[in-house]
PDB file of N, CA and C in Angstrom:
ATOM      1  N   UNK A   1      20.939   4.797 -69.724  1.00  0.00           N
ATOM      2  CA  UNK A   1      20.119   4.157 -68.739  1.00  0.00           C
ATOM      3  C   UNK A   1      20.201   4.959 -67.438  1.00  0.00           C
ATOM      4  N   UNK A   2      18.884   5.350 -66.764  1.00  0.00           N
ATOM      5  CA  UNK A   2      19.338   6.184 -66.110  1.00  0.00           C
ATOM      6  C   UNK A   2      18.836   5.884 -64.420  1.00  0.00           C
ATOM      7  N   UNK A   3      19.523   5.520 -63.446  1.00  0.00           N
ATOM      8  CA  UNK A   3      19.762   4.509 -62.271  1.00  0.00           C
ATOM      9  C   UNK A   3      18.512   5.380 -61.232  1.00  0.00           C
ATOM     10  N   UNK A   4      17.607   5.046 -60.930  1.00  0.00           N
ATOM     11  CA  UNK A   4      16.011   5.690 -60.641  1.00  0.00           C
ATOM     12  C   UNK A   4      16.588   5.186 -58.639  1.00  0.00           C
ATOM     13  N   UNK A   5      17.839   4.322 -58.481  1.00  0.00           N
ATOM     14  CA  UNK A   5      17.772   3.357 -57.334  1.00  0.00           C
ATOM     15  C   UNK A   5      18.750   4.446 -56.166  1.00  0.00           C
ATOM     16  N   UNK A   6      19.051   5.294 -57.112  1.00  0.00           N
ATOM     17  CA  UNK A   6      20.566   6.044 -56.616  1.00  0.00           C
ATOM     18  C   UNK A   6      20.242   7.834 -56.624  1.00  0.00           C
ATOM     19  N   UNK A   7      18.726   7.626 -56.861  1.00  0.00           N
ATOM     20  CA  UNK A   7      18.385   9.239 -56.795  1.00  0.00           C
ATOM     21  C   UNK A   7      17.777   9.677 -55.257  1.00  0.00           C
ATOM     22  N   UNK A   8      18.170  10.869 -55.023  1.00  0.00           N
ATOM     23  CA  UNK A   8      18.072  11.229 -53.607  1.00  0.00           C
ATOM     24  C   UNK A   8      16.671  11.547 -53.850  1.00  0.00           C
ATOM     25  N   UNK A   9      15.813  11.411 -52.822  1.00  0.00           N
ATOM     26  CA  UNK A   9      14.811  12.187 -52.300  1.00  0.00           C
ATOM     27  C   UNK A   9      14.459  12.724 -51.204  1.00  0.00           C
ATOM     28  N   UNK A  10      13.994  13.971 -52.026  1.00  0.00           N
ATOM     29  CA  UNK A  10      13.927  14.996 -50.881  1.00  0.00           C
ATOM     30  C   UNK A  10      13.174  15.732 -50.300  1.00  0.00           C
ATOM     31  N   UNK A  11      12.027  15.746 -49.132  1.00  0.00           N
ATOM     32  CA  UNK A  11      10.939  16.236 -49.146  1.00  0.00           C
ATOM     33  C   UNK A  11      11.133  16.994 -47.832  1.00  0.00           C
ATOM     34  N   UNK A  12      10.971  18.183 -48.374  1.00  0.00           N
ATOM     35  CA  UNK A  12      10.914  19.653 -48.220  1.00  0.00           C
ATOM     36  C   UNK A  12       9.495  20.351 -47.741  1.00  0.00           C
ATOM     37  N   UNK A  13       8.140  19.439 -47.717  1.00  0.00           N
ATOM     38  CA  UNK A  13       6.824  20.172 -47.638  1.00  0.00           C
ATOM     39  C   UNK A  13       7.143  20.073 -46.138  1.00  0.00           C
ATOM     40  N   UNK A  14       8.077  19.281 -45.178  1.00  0.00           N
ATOM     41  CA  UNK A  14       7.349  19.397 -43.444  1.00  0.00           C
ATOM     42  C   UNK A  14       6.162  18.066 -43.219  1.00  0.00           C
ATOM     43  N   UNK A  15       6.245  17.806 -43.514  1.00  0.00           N
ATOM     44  CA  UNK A  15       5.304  16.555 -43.226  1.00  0.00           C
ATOM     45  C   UNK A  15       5.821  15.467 -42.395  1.00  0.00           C
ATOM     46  N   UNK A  16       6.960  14.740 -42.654  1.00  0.00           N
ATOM     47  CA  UNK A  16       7.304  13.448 -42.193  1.00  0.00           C
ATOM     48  C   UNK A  16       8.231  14.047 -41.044  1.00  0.00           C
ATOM     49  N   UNK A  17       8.817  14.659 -40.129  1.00  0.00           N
ATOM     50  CA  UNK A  17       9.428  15.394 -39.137  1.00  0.00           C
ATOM     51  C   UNK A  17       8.623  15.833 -38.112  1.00  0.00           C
ATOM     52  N   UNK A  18       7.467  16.617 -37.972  1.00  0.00           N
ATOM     53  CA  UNK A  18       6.516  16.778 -37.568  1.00  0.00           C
ATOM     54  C   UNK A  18       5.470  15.539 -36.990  1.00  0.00           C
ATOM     55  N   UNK A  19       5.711  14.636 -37.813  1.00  0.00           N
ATOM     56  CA  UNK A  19       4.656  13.328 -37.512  1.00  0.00           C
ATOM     57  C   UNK A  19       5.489  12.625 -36.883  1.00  0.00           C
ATOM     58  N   UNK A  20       6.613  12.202 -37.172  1.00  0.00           N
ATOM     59  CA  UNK A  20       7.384  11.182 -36.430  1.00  0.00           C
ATOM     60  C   UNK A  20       7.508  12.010 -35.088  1.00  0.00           C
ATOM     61  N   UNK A  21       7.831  13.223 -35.086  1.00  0.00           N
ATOM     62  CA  UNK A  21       7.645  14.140 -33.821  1.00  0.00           C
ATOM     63  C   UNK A  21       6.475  13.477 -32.893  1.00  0.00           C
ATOM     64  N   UNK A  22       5.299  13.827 -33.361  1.00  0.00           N
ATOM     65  CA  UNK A  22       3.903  13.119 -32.787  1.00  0.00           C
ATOM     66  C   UNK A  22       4.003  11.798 -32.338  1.00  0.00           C
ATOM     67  N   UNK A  23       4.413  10.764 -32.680  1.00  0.00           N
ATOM     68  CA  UNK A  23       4.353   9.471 -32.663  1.00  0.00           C
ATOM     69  C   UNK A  23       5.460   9.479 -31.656  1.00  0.00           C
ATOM     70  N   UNK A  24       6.615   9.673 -31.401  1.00  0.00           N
ATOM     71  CA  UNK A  24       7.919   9.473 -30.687  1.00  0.00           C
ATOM     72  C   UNK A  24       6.842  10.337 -29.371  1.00  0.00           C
ATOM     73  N   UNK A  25       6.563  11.393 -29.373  1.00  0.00           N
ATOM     74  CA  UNK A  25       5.765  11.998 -28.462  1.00  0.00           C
ATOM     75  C   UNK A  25       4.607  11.419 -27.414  1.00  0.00           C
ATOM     76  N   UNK A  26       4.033  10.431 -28.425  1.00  0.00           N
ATOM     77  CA  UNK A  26       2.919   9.782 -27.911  1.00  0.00           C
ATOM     78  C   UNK A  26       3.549   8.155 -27.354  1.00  0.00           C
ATOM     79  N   UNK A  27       4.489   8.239 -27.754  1.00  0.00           N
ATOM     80  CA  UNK A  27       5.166   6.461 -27.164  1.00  0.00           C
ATOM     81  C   UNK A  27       5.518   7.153 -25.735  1.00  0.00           C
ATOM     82  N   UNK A  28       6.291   8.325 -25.855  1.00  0.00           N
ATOM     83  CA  UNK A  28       7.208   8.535 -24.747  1.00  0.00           C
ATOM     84  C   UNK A  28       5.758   8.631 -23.678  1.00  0.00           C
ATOM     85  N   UNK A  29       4.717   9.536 -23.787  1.00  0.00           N
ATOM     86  CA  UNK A  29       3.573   9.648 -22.855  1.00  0.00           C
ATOM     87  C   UNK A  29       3.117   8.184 -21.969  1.00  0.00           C
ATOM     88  N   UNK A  30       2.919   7.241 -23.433  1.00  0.00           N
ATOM     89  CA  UNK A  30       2.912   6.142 -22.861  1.00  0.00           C
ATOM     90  C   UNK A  30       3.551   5.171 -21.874  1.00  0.00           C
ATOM     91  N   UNK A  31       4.507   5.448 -22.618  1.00  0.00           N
ATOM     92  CA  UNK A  31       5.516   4.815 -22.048  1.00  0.00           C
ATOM     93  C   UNK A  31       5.968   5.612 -20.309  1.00  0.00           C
ATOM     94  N   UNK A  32       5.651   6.412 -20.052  1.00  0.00           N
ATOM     95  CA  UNK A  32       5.559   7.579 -18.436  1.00  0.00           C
ATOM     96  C   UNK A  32       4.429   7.274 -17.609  1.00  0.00           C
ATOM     97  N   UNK A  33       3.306   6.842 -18.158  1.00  0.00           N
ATOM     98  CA  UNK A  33       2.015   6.604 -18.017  1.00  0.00           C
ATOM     99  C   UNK A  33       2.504   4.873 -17.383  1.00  0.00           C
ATOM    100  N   UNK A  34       3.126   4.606 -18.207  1.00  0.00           N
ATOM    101  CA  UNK A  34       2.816   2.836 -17.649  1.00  0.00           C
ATOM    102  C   UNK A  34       3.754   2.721 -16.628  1.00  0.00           C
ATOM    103  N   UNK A  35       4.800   3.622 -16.752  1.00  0.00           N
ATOM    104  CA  UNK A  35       5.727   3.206 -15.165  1.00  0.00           C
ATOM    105  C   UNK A  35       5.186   4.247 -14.155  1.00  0.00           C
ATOM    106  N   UNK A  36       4.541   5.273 -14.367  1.00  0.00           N
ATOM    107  CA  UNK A  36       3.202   5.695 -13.161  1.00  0.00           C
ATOM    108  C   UNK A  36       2.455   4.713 -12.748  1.00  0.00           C
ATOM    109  N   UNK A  37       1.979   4.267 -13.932  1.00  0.00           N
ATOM    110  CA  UNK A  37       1.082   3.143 -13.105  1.00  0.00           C
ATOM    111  C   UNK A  37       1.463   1.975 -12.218  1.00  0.00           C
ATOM    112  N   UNK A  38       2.677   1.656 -12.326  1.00  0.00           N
ATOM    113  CA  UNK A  38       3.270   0.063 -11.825  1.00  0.00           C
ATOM    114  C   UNK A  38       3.578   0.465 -10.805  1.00  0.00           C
ATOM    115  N   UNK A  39       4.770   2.271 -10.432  1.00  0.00           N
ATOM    116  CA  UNK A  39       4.624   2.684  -9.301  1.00  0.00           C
ATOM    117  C   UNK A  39       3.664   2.710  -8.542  1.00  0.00           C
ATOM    118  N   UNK A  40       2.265   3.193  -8.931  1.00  0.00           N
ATOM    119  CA  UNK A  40       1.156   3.391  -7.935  1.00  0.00           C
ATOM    120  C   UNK A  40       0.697   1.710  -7.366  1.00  0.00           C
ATOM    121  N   UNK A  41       0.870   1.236  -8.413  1.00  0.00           N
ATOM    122  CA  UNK A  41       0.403  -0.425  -8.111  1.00  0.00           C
ATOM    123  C   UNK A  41       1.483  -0.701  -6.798  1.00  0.00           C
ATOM    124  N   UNK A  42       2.881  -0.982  -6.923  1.00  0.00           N
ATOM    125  CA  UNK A  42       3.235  -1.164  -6.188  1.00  0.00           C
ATOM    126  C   UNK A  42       2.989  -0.050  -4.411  1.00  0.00           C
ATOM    127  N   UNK A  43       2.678   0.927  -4.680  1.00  0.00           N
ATOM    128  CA  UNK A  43       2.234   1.055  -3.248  1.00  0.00           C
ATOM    129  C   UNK A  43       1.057   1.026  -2.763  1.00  0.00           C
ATOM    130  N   UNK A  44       0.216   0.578  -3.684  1.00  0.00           N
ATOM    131  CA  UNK A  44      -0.961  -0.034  -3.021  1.00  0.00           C
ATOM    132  C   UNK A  44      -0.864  -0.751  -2.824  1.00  0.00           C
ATOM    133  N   UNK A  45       0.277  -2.336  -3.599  1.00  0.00           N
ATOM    134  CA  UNK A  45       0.333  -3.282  -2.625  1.00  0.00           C
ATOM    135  C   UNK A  45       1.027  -3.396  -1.341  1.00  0.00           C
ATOM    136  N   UNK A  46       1.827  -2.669  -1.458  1.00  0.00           N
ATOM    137  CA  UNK A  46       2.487  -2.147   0.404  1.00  0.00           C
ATOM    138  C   UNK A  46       1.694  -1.516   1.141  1.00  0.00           C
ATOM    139  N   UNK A  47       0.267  -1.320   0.941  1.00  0.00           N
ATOM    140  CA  UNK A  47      -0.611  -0.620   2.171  1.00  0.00           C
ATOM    141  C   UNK A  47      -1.397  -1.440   2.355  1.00  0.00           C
ATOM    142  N   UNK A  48      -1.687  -2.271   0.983  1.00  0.00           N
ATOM    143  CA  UNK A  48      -2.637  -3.627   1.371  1.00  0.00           C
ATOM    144  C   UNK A  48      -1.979  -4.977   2.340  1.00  0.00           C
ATOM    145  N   UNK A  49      -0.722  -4.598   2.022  1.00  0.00           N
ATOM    146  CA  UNK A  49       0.484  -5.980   2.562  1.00  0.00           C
ATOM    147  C   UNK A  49       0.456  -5.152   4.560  1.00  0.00           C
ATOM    148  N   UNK A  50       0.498  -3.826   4.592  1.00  0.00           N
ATOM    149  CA  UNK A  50       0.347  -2.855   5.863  1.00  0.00           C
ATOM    150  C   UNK A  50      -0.999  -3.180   6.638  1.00  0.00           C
ATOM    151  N   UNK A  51      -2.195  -3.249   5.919  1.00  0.00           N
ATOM    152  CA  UNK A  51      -3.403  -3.360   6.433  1.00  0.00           C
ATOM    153  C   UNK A  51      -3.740  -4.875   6.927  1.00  0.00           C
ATOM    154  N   UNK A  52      -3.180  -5.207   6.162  1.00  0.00           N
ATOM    155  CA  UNK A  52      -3.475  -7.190   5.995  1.00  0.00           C
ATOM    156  C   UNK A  52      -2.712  -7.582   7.378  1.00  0.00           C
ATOM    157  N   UNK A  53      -1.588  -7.041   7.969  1.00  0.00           N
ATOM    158  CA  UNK A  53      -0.976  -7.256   8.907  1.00  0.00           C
ATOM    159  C   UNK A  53      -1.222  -6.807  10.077  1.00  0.00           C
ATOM    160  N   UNK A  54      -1.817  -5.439   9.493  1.00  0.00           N
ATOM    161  CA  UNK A  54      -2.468  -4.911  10.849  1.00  0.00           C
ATOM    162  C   UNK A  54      -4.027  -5.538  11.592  1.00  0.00           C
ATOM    163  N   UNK A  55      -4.741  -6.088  10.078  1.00  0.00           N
ATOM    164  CA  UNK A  55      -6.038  -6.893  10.691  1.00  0.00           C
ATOM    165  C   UNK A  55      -5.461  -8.326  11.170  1.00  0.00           C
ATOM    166  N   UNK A  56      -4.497  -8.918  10.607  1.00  0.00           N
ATOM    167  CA  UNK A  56      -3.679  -9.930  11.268  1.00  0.00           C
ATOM    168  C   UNK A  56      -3.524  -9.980  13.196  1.00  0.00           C
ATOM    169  N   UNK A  57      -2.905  -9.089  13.310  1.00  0.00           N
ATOM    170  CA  UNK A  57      -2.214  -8.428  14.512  1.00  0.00           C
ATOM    171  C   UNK A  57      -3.657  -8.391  15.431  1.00  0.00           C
ATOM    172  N   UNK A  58      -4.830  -7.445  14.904  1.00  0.00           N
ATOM    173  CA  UNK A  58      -5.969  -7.186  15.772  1.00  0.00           C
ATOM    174  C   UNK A  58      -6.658  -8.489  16.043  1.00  0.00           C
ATOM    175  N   UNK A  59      -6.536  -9.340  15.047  1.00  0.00           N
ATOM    176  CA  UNK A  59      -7.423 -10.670  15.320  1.00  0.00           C
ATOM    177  C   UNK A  59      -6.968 -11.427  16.083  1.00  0.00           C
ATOM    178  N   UNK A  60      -5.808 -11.785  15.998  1.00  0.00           N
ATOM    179  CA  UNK A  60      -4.978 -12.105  17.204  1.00  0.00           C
ATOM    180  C   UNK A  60      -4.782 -11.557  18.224  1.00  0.00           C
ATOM    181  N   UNK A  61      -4.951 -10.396  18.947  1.00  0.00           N
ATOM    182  CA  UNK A  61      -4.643  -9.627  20.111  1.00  0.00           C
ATOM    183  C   UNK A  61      -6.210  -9.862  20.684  1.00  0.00           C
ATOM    184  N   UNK A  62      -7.016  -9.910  19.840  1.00  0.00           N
ATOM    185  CA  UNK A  62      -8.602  -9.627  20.142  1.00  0.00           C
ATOM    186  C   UNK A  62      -8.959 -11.326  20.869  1.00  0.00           C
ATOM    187  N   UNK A  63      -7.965 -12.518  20.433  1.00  0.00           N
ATOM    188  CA  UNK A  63      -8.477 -13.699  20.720  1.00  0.00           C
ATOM    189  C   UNK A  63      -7.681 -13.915  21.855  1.00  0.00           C
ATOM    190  N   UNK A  64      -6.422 -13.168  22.023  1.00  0.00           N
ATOM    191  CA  UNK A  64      -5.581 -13.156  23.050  1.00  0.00           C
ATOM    192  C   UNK A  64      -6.403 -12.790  24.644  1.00  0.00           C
ATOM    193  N   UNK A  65      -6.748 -11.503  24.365  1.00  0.00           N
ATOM    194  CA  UNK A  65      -7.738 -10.836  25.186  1.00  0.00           C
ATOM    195  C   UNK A  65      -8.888 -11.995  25.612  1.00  0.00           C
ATOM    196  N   UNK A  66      -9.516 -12.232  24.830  1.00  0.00           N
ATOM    197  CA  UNK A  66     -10.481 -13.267  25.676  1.00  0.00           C
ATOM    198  C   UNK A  66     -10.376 -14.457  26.093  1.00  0.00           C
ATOM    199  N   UNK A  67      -9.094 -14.860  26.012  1.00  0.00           N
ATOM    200  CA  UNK A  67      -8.750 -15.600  26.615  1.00  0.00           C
ATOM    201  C   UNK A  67      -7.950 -16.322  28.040  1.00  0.00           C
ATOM    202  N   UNK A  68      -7.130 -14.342  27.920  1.00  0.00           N
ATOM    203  CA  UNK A  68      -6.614 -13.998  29.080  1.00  0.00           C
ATOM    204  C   UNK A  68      -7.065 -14.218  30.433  1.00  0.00           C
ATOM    205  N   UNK A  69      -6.293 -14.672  31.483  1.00  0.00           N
ATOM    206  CA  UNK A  69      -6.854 -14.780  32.759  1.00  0.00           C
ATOM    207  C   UNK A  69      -6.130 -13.971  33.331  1.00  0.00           C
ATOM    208  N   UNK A  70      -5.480 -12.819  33.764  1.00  0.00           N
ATOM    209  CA  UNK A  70      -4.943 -11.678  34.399  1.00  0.00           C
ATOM    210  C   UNK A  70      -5.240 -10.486  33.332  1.00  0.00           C
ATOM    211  N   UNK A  71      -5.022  -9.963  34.854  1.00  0.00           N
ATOM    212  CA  UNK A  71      -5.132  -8.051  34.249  1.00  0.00           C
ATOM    213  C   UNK A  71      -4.561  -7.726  33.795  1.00  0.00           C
ATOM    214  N   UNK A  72      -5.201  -6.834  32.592  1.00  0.00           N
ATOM    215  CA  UNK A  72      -4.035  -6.171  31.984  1.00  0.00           C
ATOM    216  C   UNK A  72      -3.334  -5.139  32.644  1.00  0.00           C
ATOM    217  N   UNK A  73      -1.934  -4.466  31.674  1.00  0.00           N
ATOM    218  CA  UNK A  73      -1.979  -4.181  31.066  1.00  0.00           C
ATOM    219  C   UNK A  73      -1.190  -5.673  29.956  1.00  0.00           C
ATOM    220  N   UNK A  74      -0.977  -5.441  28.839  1.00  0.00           N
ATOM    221  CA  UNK A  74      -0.829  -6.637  27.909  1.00  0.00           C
ATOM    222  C   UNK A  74      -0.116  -6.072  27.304  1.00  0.00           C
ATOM    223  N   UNK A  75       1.393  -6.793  26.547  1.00  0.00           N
ATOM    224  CA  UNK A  75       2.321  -6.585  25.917  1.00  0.00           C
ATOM    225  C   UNK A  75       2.941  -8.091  25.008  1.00  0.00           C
ATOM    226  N   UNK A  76       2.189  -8.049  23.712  1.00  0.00           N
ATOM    227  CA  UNK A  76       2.241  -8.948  22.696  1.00  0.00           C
ATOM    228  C   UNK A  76       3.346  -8.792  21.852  1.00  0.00           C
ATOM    229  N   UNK A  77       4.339  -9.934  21.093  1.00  0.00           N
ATOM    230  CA  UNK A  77       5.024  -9.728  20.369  1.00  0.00           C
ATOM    231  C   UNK A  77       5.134 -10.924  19.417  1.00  0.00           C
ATOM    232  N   UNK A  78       4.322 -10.660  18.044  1.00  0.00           N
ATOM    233  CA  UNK A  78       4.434 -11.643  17.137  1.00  0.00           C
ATOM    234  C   UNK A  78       5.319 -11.484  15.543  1.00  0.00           C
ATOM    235  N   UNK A  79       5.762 -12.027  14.831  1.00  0.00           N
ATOM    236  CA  UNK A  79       6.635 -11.976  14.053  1.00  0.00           C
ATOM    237  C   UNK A  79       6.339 -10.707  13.348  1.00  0.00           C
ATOM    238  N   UNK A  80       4.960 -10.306  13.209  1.00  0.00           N
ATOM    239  CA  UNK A  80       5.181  -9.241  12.235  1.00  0.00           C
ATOM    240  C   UNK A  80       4.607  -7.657  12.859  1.00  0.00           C
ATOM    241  N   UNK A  81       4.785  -7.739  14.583  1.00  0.00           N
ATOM    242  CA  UNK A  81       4.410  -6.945  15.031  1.00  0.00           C
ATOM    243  C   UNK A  81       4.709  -6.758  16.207  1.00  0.00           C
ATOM    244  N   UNK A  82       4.029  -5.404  17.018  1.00  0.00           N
ATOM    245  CA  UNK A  82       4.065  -5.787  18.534  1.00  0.00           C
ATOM    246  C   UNK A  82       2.243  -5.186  19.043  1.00  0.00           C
ATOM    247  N   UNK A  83       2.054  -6.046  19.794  1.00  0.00           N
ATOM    248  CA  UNK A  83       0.677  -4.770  20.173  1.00  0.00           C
ATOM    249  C   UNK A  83       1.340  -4.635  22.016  1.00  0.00           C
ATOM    250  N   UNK A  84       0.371  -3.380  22.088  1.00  0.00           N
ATOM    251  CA  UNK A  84       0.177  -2.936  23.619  1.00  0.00           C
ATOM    252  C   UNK A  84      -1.174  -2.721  24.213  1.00  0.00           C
ATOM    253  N   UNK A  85      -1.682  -3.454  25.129  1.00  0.00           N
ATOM    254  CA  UNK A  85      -3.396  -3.472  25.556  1.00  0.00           C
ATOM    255  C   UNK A  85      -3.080  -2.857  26.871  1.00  0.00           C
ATOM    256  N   UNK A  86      -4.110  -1.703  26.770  1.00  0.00           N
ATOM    257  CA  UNK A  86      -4.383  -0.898  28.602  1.00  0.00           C
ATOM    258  C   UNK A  86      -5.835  -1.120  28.299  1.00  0.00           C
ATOM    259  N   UNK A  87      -6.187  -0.812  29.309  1.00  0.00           N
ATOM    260  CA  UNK A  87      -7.639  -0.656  30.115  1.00  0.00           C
ATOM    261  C   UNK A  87      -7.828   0.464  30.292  1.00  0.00           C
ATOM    262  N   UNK A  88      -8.641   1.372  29.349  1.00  0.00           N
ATOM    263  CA  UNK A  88      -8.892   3.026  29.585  1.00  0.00           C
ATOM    264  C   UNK A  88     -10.165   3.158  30.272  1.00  0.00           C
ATOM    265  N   UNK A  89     -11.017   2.211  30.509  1.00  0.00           N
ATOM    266  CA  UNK A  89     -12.804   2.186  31.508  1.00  0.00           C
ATOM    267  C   UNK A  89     -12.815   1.061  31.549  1.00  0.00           C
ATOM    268  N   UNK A  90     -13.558   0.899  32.646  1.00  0.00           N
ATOM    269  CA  UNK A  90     -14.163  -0.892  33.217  1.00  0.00           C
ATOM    270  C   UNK A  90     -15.561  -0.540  34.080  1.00  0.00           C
ATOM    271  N   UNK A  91     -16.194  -0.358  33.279  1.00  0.00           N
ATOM    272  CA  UNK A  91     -17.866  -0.341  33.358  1.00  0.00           C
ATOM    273  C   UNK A  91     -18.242  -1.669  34.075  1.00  0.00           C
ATOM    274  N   UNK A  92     -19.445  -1.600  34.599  1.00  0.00           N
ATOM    275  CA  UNK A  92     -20.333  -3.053  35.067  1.00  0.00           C
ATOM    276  C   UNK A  92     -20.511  -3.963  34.032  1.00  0.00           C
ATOM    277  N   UNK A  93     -20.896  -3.255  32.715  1.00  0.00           N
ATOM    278  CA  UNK A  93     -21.063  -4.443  31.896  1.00  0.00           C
ATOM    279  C   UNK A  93     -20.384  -4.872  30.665  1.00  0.00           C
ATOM    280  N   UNK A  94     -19.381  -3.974  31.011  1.00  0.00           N
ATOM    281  CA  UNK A  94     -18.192  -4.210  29.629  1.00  0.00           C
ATOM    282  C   UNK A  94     -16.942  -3.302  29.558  1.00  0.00           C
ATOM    283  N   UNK A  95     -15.554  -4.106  29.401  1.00  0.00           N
ATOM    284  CA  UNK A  95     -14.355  -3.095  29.321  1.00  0.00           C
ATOM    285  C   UNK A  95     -13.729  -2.695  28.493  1.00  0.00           C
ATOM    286  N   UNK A  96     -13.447  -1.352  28.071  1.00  0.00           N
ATOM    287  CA  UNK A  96     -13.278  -0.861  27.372  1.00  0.00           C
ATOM    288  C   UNK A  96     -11.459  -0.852  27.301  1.00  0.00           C
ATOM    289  N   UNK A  97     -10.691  -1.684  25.827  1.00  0.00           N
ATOM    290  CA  UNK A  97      -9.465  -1.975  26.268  1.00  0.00           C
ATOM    291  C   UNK A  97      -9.154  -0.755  24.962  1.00  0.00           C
ATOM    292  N   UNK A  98      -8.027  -0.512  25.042  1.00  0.00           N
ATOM    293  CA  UNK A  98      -7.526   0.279  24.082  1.00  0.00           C
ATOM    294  C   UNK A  98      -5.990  -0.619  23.886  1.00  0.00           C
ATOM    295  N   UNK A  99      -6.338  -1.180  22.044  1.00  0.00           N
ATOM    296  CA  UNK A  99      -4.570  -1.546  21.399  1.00  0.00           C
ATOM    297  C   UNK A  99      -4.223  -0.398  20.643  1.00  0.00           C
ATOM    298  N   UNK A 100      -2.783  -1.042  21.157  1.00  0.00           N
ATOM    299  CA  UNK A 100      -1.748  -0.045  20.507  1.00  0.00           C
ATOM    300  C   UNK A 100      -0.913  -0.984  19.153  1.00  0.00           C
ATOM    301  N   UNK A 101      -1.157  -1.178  18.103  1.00  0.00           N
ATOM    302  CA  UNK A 101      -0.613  -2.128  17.550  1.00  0.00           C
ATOM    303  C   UNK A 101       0.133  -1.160  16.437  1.00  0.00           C
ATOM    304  N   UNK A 102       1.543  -2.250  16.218  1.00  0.00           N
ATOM    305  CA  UNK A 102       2.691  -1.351  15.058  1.00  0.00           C
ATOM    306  C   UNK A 102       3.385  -2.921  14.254  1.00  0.00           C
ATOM    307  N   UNK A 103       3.265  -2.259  13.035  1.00  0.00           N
ATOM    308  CA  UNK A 103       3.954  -3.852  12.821  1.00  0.00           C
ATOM    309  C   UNK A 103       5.199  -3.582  12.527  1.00  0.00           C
ATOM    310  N   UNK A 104       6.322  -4.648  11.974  1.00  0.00           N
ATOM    311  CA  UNK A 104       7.160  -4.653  12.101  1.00  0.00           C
ATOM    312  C   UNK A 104       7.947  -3.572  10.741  1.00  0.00           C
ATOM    313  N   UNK A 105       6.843  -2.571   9.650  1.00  0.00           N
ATOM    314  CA  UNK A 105       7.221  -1.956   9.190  1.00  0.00           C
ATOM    315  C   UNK A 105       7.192  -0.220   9.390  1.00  0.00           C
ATOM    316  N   UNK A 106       6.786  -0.421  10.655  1.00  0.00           N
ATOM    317  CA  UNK A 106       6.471   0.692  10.932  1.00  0.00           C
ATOM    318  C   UNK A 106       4.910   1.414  11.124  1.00  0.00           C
ATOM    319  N   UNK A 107       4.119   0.643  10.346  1.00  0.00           N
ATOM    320  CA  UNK A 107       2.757   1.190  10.542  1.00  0.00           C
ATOM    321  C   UNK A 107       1.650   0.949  11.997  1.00  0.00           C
ATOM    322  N   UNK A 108       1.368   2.031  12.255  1.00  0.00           N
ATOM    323  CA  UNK A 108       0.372   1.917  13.548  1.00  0.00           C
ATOM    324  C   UNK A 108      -0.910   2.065  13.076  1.00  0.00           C
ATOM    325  N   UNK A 109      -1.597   1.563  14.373  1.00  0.00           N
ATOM    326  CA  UNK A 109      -3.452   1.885  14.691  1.00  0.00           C
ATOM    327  C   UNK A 109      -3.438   1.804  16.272  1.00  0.00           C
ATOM    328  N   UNK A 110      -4.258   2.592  16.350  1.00  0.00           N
ATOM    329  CA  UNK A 110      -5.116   2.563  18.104  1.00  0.00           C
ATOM    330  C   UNK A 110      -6.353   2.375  18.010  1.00  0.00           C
ATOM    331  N   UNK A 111      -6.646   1.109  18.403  1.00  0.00           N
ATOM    332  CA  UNK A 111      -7.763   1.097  18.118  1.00  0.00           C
ATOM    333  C   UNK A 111      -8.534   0.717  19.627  1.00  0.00           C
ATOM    334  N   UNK A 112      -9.911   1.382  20.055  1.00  0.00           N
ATOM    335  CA  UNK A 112     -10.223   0.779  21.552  1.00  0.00           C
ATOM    336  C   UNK A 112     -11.637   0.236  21.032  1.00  0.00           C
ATOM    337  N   UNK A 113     -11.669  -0.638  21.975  1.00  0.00           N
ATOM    338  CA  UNK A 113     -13.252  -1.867  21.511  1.00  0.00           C
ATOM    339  C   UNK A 113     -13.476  -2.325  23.005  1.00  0.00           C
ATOM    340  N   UNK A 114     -14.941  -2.517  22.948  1.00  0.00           N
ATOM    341  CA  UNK A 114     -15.742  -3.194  24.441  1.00  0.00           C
ATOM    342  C   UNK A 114     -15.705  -4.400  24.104  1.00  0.00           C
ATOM    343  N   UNK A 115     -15.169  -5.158  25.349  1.00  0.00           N
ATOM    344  CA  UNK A 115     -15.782  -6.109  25.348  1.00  0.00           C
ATOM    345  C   UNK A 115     -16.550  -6.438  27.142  1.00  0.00           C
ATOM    346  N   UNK A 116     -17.726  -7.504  26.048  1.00  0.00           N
ATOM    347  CA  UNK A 116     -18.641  -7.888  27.698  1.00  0.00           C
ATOM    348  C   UNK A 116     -17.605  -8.500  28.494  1.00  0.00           C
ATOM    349  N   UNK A 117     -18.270  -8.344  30.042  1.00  0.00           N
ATOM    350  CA  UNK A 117     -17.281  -8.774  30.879  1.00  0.00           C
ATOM    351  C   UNK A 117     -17.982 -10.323  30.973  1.00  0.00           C
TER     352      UNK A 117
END
């Protein structure tokens, strides 16, 4: 009787080494590819979380401003920022303020806007 359970096999053509090669090859790509991607995700949400704070900051400095009853210059400080307002022109019919806004991670804008007097 002759035991068919206990015979070695042995394949010698190159086939199955080569392919599992391919496949281990193509996981690993994948697998580089998807933590590229989660990296990039995450710093787009830190520029969107940067921007969101910075239009935060302007909308507030902008309602500050018109509401103000003294001259500037203006020096704001809210939890997730600071702004700084000068007066770079004061025309007859509108002043031209320039912010300096940074939030509390470091990111800036200068941004200058008219408003009517």
């Amino acid at each position: 009787m002759k035991r068919y359970y206990l015979k070695k096999h042995s394949n010698e053509k190159g086939y199955i080494f080569p392919l599992t090669n391919f496949v281990i090859l193509l996981l690993l790509l994948l697998t580089f590819h998807q933590i590229n991607l989660l990296q990039s995700q995450k710093r787009i949400h830190q520029l969107n979380e940067e921007q969101y704070k910075l239009e935060w900051l302007y909308q507030k400095t902008y309602a500050s401003v018109l509401q103000a009853k003294e001259d500037p210059p203006y020096s704001y400080t809210f939890p997730d920022g600071t702004i700084d307002v000068i007066v770079t022109q004061n025309g007859q019919n509108s002043t031209i303020y320039q912010f300096k806004m940074t939030t509390d991670t470091g990111a800036y804008r200068h941004v200058n806007i008219a408003i009517p007097n």
